[in-house]
PDB file of N, CA and C in Angstrom:
ATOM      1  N   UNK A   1       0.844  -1.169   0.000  1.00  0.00           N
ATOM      2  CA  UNK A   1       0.000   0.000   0.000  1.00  0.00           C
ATOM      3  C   UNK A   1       0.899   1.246   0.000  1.00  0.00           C
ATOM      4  N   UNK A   2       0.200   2.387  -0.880  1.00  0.00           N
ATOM      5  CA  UNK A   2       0.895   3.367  -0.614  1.00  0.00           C
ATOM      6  C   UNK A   2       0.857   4.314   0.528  1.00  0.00           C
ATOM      7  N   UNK A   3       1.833   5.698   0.493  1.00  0.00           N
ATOM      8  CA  UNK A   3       2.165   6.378   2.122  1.00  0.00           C
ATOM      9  C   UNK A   3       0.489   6.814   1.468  1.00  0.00           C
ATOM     10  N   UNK A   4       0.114   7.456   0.721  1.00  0.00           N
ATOM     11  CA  UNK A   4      -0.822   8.325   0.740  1.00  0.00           C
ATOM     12  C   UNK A   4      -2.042   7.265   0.997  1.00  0.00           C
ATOM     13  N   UNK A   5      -2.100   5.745   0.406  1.00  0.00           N
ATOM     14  CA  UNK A   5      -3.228   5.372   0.886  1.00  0.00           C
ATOM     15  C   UNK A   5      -3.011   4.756   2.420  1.00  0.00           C
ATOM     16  N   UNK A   6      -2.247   4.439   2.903  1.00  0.00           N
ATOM     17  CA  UNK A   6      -1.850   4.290   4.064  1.00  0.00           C
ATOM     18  C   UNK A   6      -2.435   5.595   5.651  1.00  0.00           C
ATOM     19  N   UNK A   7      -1.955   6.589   4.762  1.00  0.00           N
ATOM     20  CA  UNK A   7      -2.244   8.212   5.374  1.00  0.00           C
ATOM     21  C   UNK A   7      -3.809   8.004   5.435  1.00  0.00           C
ATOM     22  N   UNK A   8      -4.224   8.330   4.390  1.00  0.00           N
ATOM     23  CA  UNK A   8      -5.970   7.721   4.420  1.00  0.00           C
ATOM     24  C   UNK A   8      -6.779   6.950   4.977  1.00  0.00           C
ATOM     25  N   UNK A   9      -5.987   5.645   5.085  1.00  0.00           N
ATOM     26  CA  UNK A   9      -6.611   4.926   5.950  1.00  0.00           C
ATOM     27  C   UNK A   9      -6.809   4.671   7.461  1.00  0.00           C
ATOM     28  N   UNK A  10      -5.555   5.555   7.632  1.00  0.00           N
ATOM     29  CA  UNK A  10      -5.638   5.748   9.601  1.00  0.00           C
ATOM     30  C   UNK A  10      -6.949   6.573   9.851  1.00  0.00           C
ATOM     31  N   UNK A  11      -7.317   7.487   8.623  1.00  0.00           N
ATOM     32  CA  UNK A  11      -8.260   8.883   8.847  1.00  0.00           C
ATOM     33  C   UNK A  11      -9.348   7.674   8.879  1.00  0.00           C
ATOM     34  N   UNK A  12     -10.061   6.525   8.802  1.00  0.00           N
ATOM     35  CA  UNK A  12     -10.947   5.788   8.855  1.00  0.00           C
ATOM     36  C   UNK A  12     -11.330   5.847   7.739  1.00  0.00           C
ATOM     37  N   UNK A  13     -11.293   6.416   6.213  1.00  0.00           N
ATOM     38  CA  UNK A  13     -12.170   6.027   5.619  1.00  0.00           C
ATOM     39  C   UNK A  13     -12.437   4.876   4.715  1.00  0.00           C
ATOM     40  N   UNK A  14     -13.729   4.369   4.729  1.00  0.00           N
ATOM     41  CA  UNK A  14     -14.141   3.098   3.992  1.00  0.00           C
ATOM     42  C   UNK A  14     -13.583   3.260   2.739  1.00  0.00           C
ATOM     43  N   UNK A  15     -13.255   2.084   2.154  1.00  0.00           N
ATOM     44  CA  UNK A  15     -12.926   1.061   0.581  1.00  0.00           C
ATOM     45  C   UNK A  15     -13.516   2.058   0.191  1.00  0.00           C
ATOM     46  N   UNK A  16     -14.740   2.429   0.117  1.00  0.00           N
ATOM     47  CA  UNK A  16     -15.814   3.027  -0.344  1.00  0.00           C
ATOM     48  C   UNK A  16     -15.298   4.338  -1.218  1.00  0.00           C
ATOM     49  N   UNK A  17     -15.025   4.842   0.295  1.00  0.00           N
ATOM     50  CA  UNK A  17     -15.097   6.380  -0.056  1.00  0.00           C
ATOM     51  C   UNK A  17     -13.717   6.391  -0.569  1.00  0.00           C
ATOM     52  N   UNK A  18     -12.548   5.630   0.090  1.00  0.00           N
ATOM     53  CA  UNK A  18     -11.048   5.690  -0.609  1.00  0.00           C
ATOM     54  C   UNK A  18     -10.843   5.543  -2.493  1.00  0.00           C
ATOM     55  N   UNK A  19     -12.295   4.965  -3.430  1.00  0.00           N
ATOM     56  CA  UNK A  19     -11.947   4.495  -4.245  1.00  0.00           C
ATOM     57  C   UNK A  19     -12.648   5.578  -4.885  1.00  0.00           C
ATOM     58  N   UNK A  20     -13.290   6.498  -4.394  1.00  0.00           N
ATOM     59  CA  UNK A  20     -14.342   7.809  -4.941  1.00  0.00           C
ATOM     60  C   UNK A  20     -13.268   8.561  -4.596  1.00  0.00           C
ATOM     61  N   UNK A  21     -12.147   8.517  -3.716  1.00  0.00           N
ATOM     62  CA  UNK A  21     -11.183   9.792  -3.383  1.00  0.00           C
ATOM     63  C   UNK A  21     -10.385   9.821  -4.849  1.00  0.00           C
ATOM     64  N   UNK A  22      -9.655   8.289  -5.131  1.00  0.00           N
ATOM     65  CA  UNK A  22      -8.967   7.797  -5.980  1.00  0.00           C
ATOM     66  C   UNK A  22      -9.329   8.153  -7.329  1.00  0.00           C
ATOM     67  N   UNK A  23     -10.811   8.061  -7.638  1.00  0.00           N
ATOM     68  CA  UNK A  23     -11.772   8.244  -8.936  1.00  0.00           C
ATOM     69  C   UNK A  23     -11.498   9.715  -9.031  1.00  0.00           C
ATOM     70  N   UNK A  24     -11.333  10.600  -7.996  1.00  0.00           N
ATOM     71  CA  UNK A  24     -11.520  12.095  -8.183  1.00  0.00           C
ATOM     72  C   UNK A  24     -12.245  12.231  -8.643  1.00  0.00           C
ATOM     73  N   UNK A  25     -13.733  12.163  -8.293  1.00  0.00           N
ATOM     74  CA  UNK A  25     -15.168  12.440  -8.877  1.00  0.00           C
ATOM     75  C   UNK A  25     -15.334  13.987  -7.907  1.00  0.00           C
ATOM     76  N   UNK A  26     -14.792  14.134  -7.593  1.00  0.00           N
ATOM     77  CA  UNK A  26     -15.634  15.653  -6.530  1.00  0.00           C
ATOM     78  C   UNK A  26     -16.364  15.159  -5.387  1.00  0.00           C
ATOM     79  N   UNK A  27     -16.739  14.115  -4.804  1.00  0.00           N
ATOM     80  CA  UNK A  27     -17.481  14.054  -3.625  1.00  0.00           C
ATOM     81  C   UNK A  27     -17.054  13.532  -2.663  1.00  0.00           C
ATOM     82  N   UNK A  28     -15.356  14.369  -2.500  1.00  0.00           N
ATOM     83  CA  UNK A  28     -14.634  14.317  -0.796  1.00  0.00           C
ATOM     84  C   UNK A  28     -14.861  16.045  -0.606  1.00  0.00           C
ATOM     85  N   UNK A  29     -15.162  16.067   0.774  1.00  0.00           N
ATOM     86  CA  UNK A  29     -15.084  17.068   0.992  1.00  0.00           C
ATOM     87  C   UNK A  29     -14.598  18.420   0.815  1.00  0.00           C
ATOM     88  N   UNK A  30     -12.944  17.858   0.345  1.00  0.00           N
ATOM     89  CA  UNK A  30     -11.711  18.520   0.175  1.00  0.00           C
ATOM     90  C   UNK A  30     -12.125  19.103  -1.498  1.00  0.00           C
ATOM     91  N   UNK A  31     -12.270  18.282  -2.149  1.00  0.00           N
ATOM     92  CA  UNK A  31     -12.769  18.819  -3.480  1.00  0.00           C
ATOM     93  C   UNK A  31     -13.250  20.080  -3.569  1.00  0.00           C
ATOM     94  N   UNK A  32     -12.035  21.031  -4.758  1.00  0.00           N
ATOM     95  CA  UNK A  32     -11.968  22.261  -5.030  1.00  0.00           C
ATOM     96  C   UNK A  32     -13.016  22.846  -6.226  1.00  0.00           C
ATOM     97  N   UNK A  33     -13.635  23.460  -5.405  1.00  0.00           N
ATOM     98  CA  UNK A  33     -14.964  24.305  -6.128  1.00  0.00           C
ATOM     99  C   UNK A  33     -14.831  25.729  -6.053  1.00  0.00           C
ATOM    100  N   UNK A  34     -15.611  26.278  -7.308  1.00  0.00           N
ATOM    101  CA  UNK A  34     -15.256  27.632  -7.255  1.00  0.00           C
ATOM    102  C   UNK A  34     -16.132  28.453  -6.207  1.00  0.00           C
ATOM    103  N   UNK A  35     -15.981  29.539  -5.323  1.00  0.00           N
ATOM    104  CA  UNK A  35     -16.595  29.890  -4.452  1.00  0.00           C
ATOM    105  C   UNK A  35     -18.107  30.507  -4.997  1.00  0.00           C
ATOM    106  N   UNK A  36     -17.740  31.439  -5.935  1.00  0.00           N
ATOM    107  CA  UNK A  36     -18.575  32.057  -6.631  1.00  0.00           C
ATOM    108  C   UNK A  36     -18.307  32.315  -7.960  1.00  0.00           C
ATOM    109  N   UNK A  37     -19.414  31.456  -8.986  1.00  0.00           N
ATOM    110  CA  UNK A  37     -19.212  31.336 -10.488  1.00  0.00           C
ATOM    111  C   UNK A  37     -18.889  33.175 -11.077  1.00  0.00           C
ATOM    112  N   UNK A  38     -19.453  33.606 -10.618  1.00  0.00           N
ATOM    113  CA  UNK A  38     -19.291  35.402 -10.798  1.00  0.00           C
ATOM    114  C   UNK A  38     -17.771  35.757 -10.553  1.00  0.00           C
ATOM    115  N   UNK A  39     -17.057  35.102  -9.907  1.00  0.00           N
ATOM    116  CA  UNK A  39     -16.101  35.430  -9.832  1.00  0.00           C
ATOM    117  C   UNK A  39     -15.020  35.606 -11.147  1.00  0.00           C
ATOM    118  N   UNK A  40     -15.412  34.510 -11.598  1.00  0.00           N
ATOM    119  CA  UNK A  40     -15.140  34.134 -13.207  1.00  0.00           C
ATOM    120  C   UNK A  40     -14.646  34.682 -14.235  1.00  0.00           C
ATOM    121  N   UNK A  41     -16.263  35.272 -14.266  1.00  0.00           N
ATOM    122  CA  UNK A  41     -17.174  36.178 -14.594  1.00  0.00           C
ATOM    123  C   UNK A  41     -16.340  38.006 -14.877  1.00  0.00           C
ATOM    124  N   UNK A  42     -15.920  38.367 -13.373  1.00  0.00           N
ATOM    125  CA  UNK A  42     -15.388  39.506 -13.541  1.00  0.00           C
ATOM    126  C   UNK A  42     -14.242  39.446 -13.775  1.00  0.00           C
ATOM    127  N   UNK A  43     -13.486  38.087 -13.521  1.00  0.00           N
ATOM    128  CA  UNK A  43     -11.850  38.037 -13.714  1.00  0.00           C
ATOM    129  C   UNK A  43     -11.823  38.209 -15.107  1.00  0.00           C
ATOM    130  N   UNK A  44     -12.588  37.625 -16.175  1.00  0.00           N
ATOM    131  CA  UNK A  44     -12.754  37.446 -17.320  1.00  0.00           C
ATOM    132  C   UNK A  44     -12.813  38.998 -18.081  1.00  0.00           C
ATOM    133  N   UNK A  45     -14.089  39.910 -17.362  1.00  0.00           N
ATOM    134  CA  UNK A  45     -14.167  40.852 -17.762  1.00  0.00           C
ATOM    135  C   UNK A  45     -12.773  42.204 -17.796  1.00  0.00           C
ATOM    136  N   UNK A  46     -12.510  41.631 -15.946  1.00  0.00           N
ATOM    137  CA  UNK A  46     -11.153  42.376 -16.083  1.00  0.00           C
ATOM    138  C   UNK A  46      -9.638  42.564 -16.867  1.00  0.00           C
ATOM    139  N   UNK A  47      -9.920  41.107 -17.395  1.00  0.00           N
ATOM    140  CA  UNK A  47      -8.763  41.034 -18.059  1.00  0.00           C
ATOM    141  C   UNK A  47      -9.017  41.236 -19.884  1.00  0.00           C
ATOM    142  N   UNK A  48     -10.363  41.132 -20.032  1.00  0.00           N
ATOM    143  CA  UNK A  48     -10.280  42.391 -21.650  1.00  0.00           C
ATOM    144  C   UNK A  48     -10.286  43.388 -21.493  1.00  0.00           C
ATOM    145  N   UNK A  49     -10.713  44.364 -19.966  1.00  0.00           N
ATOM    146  CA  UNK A  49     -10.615  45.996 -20.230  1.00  0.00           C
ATOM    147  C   UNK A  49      -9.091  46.118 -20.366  1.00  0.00           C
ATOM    148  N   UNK A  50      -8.450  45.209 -19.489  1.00  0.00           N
ATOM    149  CA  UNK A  50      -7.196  45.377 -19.800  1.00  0.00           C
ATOM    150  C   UNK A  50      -6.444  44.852 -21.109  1.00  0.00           C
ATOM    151  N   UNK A  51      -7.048  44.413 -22.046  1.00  0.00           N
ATOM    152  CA  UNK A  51      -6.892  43.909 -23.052  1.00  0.00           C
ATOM    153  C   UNK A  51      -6.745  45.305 -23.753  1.00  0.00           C
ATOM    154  N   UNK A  52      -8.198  45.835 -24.027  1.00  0.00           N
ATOM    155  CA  UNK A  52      -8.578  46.735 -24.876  1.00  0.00           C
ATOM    156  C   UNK A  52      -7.926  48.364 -24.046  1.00  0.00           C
ATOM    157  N   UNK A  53      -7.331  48.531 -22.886  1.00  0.00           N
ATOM    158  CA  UNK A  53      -6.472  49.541 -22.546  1.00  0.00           C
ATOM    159  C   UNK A  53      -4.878  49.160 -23.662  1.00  0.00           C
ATOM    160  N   UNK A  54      -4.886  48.089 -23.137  1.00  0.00           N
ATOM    161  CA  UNK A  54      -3.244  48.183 -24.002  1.00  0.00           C
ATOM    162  C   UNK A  54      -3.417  48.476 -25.156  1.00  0.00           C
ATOM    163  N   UNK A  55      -4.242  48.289 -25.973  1.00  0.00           N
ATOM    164  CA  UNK A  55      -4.481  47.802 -27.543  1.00  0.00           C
ATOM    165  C   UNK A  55      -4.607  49.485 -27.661  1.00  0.00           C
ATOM    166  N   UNK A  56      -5.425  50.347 -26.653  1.00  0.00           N
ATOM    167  CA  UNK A  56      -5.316  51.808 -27.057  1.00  0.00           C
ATOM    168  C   UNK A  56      -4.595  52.378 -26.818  1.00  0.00           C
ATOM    169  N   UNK A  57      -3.137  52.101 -26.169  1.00  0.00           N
ATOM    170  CA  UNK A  57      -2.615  52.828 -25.317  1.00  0.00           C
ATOM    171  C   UNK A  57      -1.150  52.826 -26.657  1.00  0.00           C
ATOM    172  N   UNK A  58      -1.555  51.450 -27.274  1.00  0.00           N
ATOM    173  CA  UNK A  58      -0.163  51.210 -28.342  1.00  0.00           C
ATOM    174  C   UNK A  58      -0.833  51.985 -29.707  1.00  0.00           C
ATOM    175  N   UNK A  59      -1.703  52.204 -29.920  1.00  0.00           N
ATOM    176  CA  UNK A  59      -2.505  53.198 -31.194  1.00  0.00           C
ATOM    177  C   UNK A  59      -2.395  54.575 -30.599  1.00  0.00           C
ATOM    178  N   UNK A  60      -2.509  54.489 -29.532  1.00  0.00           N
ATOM    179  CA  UNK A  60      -1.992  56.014 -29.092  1.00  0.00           C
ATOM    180  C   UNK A  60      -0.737  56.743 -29.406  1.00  0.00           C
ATOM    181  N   UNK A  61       0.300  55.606 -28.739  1.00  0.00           N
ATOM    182  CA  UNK A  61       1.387  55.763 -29.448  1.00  0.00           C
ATOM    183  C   UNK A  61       2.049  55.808 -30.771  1.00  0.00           C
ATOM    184  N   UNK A  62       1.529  55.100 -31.426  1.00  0.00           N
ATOM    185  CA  UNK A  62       1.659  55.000 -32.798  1.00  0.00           C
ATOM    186  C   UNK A  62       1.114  55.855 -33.910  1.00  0.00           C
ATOM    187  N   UNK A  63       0.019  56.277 -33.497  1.00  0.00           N
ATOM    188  CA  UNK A  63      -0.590  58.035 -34.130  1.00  0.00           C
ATOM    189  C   UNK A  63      -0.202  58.924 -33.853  1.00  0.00           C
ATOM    190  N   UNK A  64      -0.040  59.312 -32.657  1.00  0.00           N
ATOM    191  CA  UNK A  64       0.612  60.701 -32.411  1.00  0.00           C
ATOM    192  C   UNK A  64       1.627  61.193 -33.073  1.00  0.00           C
ATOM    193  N   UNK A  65       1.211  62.530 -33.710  1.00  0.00           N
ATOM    194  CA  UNK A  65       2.567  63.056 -34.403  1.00  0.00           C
ATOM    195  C   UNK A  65       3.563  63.548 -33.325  1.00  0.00           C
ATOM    196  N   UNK A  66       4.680  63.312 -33.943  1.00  0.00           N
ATOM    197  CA  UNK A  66       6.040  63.930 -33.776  1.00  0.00           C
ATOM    198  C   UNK A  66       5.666  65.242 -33.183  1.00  0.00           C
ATOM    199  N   UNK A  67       6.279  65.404 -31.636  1.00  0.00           N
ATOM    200  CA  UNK A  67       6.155  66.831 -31.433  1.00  0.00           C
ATOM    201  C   UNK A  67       6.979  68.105 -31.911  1.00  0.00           C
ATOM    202  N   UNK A  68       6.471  68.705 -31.572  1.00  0.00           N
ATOM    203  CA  UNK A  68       7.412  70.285 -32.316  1.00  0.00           C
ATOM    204  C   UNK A  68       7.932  70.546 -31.305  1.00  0.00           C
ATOM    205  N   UNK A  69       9.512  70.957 -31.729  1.00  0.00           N
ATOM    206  CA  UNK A  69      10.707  70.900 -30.986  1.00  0.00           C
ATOM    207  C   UNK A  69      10.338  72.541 -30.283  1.00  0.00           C
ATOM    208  N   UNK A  70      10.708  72.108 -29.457  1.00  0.00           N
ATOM    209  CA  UNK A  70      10.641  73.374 -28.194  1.00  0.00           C
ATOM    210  C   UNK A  70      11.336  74.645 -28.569  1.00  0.00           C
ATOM    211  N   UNK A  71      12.429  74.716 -28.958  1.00  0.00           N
ATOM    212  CA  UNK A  71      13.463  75.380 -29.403  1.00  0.00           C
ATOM    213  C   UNK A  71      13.816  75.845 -30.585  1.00  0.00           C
ATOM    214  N   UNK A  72      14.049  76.636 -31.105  1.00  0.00           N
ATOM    215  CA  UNK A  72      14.454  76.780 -32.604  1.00  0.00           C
ATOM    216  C   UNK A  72      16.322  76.668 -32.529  1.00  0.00           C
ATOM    217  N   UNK A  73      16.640  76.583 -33.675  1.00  0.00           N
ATOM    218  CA  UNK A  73      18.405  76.945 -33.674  1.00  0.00           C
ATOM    219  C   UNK A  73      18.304  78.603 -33.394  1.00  0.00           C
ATOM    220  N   UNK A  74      19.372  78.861 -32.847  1.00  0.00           N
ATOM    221  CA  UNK A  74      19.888  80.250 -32.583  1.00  0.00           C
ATOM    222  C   UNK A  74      20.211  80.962 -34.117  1.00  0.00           C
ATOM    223  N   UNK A  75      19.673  82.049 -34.578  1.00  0.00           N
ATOM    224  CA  UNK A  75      20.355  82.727 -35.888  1.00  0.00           C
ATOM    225  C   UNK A  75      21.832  82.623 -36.297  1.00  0.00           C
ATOM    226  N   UNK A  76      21.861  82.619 -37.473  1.00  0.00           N
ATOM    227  CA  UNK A  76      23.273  82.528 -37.653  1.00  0.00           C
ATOM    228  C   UNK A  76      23.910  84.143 -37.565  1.00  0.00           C
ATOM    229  N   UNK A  77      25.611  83.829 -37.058  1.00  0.00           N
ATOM    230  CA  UNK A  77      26.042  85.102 -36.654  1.00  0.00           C
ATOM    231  C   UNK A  77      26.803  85.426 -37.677  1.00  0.00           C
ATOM    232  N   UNK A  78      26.549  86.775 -38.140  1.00  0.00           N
ATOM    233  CA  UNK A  78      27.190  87.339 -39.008  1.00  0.00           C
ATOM    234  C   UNK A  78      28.149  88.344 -38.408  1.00  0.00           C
ATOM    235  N   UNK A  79      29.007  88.309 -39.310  1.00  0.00           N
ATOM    236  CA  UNK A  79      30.531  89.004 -38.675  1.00  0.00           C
ATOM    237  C   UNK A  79      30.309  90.411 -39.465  1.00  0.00           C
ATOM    238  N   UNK A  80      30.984  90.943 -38.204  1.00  0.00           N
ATOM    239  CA  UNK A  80      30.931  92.752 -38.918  1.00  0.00           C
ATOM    240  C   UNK A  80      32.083  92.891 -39.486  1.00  0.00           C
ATOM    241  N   UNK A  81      31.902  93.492 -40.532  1.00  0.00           N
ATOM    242  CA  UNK A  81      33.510  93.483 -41.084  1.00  0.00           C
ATOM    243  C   UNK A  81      33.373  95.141 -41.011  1.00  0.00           C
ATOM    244  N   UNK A  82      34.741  95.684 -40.365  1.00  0.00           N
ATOM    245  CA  UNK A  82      35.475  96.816 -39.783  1.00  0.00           C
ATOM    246  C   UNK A  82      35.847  97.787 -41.506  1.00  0.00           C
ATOM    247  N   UNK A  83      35.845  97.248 -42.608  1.00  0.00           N
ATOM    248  CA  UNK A  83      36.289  97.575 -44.279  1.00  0.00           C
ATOM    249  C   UNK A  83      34.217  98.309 -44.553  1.00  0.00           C
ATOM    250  N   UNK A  84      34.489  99.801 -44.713  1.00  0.00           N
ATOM    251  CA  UNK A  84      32.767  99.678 -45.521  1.00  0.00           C
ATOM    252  C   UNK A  84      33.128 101.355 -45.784  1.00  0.00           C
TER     253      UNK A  84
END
């Protein structure tokens, strides 16, 4: 026998229920259920707004024109010539 069915069987439970644990049908106690199907539900939803944020956030970037440079160049300097 194994440690885990061994482990099990000190806990008392019947052939029965050890071979429904084994089957993993869902009807040990321990069996993981979702708390609330809604939960799902909004994880699902949350993760396309965040879908459809990125998707605008990279078209955002990608349209925007080129900004206009803050600064212009300084004029060019012309030399005085001292000869006139």
């Amino acid at each position: 026998m194994s440690r885990i069915a061994k482990g099990l069987r000190i806990r008392r439970y019947s052939y029965k229920a050890l071979a429904r644990i084994a089957k993993g049908d869902g009807c040990h106690p321990t069996a993981r259920k979702m708390d609330d199907p809604s939960d799902l539900v909004l994880a699902l939803l949350g993760l396309a707004v965040a879908a459809v944020m990125l998707v605008a956030g990279a078209l955002y970037l990608i349209m925007t024109p080129d900004p206009i440079p803050a600064r212009t160049a300084p004029p060019a300097v012309q030399a005085v010539s001292a000869v006139s």
